[in-house]
Protein backbone atom coordinates (compact mmCIF):
# COMPACT_ATOMS: atom_id res chain seq x y z
CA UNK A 1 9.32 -54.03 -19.57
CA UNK A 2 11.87 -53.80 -22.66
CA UNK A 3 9.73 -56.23 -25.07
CA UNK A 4 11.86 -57.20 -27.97
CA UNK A 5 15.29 -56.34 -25.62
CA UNK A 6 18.17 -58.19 -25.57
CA UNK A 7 19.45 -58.61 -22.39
CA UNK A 8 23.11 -59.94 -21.66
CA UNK A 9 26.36 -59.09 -19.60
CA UNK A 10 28.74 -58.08 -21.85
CA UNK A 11 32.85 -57.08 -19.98
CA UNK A 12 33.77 -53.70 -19.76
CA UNK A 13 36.72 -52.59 -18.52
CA UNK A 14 37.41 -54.00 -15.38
CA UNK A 15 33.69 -55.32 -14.84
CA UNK A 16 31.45 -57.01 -16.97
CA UNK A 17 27.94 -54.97 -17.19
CA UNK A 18 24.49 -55.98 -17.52
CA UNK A 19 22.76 -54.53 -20.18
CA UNK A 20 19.64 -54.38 -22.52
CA UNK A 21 19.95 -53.39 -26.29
CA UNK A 22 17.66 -53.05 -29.14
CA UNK A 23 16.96 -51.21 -32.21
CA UNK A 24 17.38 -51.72 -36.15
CA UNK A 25 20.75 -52.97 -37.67
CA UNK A 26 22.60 -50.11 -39.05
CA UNK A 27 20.83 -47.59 -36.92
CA UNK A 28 22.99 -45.00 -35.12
CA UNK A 29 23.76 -46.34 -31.32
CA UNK A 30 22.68 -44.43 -28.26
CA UNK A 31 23.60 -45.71 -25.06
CA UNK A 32 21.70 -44.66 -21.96
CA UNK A 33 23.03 -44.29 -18.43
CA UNK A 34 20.78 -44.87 -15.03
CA UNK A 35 20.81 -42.69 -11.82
CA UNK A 36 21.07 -43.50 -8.01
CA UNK A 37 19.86 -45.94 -7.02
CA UNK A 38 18.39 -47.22 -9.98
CA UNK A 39 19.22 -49.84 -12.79
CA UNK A 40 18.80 -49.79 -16.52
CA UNK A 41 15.20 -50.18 -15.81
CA UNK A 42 14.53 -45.84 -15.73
CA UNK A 43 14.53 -46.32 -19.38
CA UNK A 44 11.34 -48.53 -20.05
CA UNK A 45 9.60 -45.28 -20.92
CA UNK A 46 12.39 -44.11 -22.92
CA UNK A 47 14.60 -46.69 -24.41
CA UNK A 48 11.29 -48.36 -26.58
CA UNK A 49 10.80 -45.28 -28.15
CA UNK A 50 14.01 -44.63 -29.47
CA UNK A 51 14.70 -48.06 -30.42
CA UNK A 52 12.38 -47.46 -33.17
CA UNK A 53 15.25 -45.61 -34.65
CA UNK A 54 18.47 -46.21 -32.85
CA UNK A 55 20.51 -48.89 -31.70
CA UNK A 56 19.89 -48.49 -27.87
CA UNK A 57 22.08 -49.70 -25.09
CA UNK A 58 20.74 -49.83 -21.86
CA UNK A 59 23.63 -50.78 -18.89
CA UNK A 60 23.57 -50.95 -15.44
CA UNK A 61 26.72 -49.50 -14.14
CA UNK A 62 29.09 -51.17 -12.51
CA UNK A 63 28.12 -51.04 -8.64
CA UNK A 64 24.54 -50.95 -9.37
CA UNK A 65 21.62 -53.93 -10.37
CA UNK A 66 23.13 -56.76 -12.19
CA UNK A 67 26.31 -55.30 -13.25
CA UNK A 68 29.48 -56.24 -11.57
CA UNK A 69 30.53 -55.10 -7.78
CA UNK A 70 34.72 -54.43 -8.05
CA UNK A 71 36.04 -54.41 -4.83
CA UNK A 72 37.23 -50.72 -3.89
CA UNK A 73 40.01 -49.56 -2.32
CA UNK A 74 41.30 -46.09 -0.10
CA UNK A 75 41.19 -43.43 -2.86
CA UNK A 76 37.49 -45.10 -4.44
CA UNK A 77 39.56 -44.88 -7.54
CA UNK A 78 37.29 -48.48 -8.96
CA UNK A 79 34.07 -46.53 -8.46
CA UNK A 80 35.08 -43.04 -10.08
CA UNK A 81 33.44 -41.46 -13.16
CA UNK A 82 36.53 -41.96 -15.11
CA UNK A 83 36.36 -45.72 -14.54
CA UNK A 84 32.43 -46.19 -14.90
CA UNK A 85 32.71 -44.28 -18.03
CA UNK A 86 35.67 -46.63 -18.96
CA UNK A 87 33.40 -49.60 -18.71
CA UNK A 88 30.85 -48.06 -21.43
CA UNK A 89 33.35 -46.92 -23.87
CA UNK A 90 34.59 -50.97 -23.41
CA UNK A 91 30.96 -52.56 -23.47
CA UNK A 92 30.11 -50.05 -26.43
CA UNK A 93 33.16 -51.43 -28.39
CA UNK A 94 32.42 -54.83 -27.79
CA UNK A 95 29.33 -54.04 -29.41
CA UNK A 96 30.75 -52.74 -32.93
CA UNK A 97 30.39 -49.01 -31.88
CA UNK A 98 32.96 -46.76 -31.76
CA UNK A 99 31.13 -43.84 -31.95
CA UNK A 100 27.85 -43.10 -30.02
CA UNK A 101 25.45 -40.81 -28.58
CA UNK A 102 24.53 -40.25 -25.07
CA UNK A 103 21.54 -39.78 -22.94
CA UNK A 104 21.93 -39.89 -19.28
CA UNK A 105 20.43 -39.07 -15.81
CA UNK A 106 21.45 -37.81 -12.72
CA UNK A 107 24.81 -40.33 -11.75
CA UNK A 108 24.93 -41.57 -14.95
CA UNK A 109 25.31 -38.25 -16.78
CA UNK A 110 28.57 -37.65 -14.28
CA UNK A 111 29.48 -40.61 -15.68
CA UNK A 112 28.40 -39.24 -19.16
CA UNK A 113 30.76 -35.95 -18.20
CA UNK A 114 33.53 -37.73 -17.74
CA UNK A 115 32.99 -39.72 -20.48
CA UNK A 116 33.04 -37.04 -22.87
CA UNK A 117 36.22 -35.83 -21.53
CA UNK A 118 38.14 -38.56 -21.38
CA UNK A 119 37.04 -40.25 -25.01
CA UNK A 120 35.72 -37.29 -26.69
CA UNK A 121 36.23 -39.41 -30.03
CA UNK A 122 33.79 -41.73 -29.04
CA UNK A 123 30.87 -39.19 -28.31
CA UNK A 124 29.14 -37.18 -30.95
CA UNK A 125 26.46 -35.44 -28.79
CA UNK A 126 24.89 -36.32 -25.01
CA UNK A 127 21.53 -35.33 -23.51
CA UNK A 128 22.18 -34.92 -19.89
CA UNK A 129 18.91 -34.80 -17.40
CA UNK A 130 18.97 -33.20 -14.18
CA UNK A 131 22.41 -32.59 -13.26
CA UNK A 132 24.75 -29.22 -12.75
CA UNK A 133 28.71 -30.06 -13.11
CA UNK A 134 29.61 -32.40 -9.67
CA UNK A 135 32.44 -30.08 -8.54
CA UNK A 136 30.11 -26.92 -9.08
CA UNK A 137 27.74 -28.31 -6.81
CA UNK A 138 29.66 -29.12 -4.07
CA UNK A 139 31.58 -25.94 -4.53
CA UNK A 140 27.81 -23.95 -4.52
CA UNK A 141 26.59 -25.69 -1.94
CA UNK A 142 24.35 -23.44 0.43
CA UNK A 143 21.85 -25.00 3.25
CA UNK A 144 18.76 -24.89 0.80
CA UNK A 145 20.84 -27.73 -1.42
CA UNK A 146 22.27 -29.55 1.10
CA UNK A 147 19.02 -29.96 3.32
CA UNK A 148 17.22 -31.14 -0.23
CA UNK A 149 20.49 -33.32 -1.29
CA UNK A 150 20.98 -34.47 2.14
CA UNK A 151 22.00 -38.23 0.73
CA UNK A 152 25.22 -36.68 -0.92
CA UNK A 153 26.52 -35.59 2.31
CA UNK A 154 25.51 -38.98 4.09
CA UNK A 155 26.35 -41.47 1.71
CA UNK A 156 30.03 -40.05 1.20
CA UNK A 157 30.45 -40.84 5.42
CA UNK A 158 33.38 -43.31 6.06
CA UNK A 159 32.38 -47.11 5.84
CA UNK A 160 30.61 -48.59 7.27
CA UNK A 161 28.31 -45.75 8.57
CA UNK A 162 25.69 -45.09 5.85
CA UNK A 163 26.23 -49.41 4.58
CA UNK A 164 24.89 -50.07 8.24
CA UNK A 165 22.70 -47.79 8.41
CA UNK A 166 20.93 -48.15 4.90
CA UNK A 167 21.58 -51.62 5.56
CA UNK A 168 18.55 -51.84 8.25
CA UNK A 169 15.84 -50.94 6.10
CA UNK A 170 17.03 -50.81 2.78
CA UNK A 171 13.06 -50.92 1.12
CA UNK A 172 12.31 -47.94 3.58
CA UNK A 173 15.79 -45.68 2.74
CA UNK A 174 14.83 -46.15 -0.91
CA UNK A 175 11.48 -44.93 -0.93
CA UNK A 176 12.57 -42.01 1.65
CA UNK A 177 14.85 -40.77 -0.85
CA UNK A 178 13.40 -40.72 -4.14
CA UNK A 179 10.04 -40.21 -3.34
CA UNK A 180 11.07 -37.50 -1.62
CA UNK A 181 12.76 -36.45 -4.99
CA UNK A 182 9.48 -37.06 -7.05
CA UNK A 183 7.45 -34.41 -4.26
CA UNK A 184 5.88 -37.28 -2.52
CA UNK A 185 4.91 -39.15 -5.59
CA UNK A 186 5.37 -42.36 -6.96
CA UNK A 187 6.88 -41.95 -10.49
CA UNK A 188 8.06 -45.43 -11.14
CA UNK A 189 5.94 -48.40 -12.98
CA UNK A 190 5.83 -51.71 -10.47
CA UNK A 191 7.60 -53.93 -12.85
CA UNK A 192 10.87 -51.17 -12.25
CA UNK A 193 10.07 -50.43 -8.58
CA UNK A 194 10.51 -54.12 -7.99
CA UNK A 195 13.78 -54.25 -9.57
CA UNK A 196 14.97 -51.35 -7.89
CA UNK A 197 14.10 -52.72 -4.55
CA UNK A 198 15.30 -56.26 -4.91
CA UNK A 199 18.52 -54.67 -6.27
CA UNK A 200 18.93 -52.49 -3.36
CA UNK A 201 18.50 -55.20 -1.07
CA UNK A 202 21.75 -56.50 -1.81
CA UNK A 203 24.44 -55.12 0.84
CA UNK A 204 26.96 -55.16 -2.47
CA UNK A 205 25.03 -52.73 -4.05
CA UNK A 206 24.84 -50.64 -1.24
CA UNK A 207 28.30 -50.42 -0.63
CA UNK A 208 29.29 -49.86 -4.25
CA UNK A 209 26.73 -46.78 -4.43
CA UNK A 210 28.37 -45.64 -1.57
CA UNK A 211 31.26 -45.75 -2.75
CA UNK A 212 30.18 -43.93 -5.82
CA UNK A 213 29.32 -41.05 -4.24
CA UNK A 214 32.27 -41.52 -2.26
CA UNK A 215 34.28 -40.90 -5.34
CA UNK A 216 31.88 -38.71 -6.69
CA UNK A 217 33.39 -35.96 -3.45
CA UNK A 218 37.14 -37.01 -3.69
CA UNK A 219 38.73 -38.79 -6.73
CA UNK A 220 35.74 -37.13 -9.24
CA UNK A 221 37.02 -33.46 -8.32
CA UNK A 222 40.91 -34.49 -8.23
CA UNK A 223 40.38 -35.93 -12.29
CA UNK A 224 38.27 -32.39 -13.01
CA UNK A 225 40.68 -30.49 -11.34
CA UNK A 226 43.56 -31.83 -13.41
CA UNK A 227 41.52 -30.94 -16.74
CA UNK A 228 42.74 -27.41 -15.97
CA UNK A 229 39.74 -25.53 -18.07
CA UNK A 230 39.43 -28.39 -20.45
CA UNK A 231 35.99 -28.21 -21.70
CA UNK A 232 33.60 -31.16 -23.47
CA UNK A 233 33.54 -30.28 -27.63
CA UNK A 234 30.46 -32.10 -28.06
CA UNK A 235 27.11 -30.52 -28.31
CA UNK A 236 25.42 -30.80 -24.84
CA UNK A 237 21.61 -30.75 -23.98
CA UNK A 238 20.97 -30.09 -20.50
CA UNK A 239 17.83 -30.74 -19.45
CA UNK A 240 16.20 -30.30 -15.72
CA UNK A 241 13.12 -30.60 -13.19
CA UNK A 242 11.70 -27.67 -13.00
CA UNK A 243 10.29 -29.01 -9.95
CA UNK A 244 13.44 -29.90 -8.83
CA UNK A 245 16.72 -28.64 -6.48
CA UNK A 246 18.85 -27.84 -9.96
CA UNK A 247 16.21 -25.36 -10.34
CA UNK A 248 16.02 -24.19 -7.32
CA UNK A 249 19.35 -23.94 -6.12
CA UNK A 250 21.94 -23.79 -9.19
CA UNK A 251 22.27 -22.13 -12.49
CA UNK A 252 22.29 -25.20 -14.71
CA UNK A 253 23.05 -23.48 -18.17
CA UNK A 254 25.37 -21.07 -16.59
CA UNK A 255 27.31 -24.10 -14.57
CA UNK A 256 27.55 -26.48 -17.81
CA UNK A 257 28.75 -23.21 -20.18
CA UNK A 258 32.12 -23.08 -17.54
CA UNK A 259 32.70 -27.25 -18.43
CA UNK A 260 31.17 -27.38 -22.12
CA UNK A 261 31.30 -25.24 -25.37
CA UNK A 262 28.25 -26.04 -27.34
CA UNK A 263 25.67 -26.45 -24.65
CA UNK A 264 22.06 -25.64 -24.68
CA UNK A 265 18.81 -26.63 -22.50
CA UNK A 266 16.19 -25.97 -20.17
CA UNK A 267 13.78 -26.79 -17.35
CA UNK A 268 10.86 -29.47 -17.93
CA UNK A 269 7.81 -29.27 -15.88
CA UNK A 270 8.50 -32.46 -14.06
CA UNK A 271 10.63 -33.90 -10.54
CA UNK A 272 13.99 -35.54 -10.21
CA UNK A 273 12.61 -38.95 -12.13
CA UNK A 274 12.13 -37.09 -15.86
CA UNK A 275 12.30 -39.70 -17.77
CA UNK A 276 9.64 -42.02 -15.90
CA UNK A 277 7.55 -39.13 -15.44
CA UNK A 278 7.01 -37.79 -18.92
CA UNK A 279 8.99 -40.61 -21.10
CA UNK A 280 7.35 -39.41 -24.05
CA UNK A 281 8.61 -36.12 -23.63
CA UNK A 282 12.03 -36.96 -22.80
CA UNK A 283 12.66 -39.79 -25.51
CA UNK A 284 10.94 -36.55 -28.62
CA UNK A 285 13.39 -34.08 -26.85
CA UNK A 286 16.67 -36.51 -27.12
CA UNK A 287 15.41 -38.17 -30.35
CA UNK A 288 15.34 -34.24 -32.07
CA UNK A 289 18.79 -33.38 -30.69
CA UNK A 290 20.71 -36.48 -31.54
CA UNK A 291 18.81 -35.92 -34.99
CA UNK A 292 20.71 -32.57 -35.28
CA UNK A 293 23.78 -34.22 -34.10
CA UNK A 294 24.13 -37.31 -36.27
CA UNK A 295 26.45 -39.45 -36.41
CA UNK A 296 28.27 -41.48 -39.11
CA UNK A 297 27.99 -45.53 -38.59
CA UNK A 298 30.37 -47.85 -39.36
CA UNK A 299 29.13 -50.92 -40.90
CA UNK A 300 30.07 -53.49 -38.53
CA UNK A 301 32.80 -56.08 -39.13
């Protein structure tokens, strides 16, 4: 995977992140964010492709793969959106960028959200994939979504009940829940599938995604509550499975119109896992979007 990739740990802001870059000197910079419980590795379909004309980024977030494991505390302030997204703008900066697009999937285009919020100089345009608005959700929630979603309901339990649990058979709760995701299929190439799994065997990393989600149903709402209406000003692709529970049970476009002002999108014929199932697809739909979106980039000092 990721021929001709950097890869490095480069700090952030508060943890130092693993990542994987390439792409031409000068090129505009895209950074792309993973999902639950992944790593950087979702992107090996993706991230190739659009390094043949952007500078790509690839990080794991902090909590998850080889990124760094903060220790939390009550609130699960150290694993909210506002201070994943912190780490990026940090690791993005270190880089030389400033400015950047976005491309992100299911926790890491929360992260993405908040992103845009908090540093909306620092995003020109993001392609988000297979997410409606986190405080939406949970305020929609109806007993189609949360028997499909049942992980975001278990996972946010008080320590140490899901770390124990998930801590038994970590292989076996991994598989349950995202092949379940992909309709019983196995989306994922074995070079990615083995990272995944030797990532998730760490009891770190299943605390810290814990404690994501954690955050995600506490902290994450008490930061979008306090936007009061704020909205993100940067053009916003949203795109979604069509054979997947934003489909079935949400209004995507609707949802992101109430937290965004330039948003547009629509379902893919695909699962949860988008961008390993049709990579092609994904990387000509965000390449033609951050096209129309450019950006201007600084020559590097």
């Amino acid at each position: 995977m990721f021929q001709e990739f950097v890869e490095e740990r480069v700090g952030g802001d508060g943890a130092t992140l693993f990542i994987r870059r390439a792409g031409p000197d000068g090129a505009p910079p895209v950074v792309l964010l993973h999902g639950y419980p992944q790593t950087s590795a979702m992107w090996n379909g993706v991230a190739p492709i659009l390094a043949r004309s952007y500078q790509v980024v690839c990080p794991d977030l902090r909590g998850y793969g080889r990124s760094d494991k903060p220790e939390s505390d009550p609130s699960h302030l150290p694993y909210s959106k506002r201070a994943m997204a912190d780490d990026v703008v940090a690791v993005m900066r270190r880089l030389g960028h400033e400015r950047f697009l976005v491309g992100a999937h299911d926790r890491g285009a929360r992260v993405a959200h908040r992103l845009g919020l908090d540093h909306p100089d620092c995003v020109s345009a993001m392609a988000l994939l297979d997410i409606a608005p986190t405080r939406e959700m949970y305020a929609g929630t109806s007993a189609e979504f949360a028997r499909a979603y049942w992980h975001w309901f278990f996972l946010t339990q008080p320590q140490p009940l899901p770390e124990k649990m998930i801590g038994c058979d970590p292989e076996g709760f991994w598989k349950l829940k995202c092949v379940n995701q992909a309709r019983g299929e196995n989306p994922f190439s074995s070079e990615a599938l083995t990272e995944y799994l030797e990532a998730f065997a760490e009891p770190d990393v299943i605390h810290a995604s814990c404690e994501d989600y954690r955050a995600a149903a506490s902290i994450d709402i008490e930061h979008d509550n306090a936007d009061q209406g704020r909205k993100l000003d940067m053009p916003v692709l949203a795109l979604w499975a069509k054979r997947g529970v934003i489909e079935t049970c949400f209004d995507a476009l609707g949802l992101w119109r109430q937290r965004a002002e330039r948003v547009d999108g629509e379902a893919l014929d695909a699962t949860h896992y988008m961008a390993e199932e049709i990579p092609d697809e994904i990387a000509a739909r965000m390449s033609g979007f951050f096209s129309r979106n450019p950006i201007h980039v600084e020559a590097a000092e």
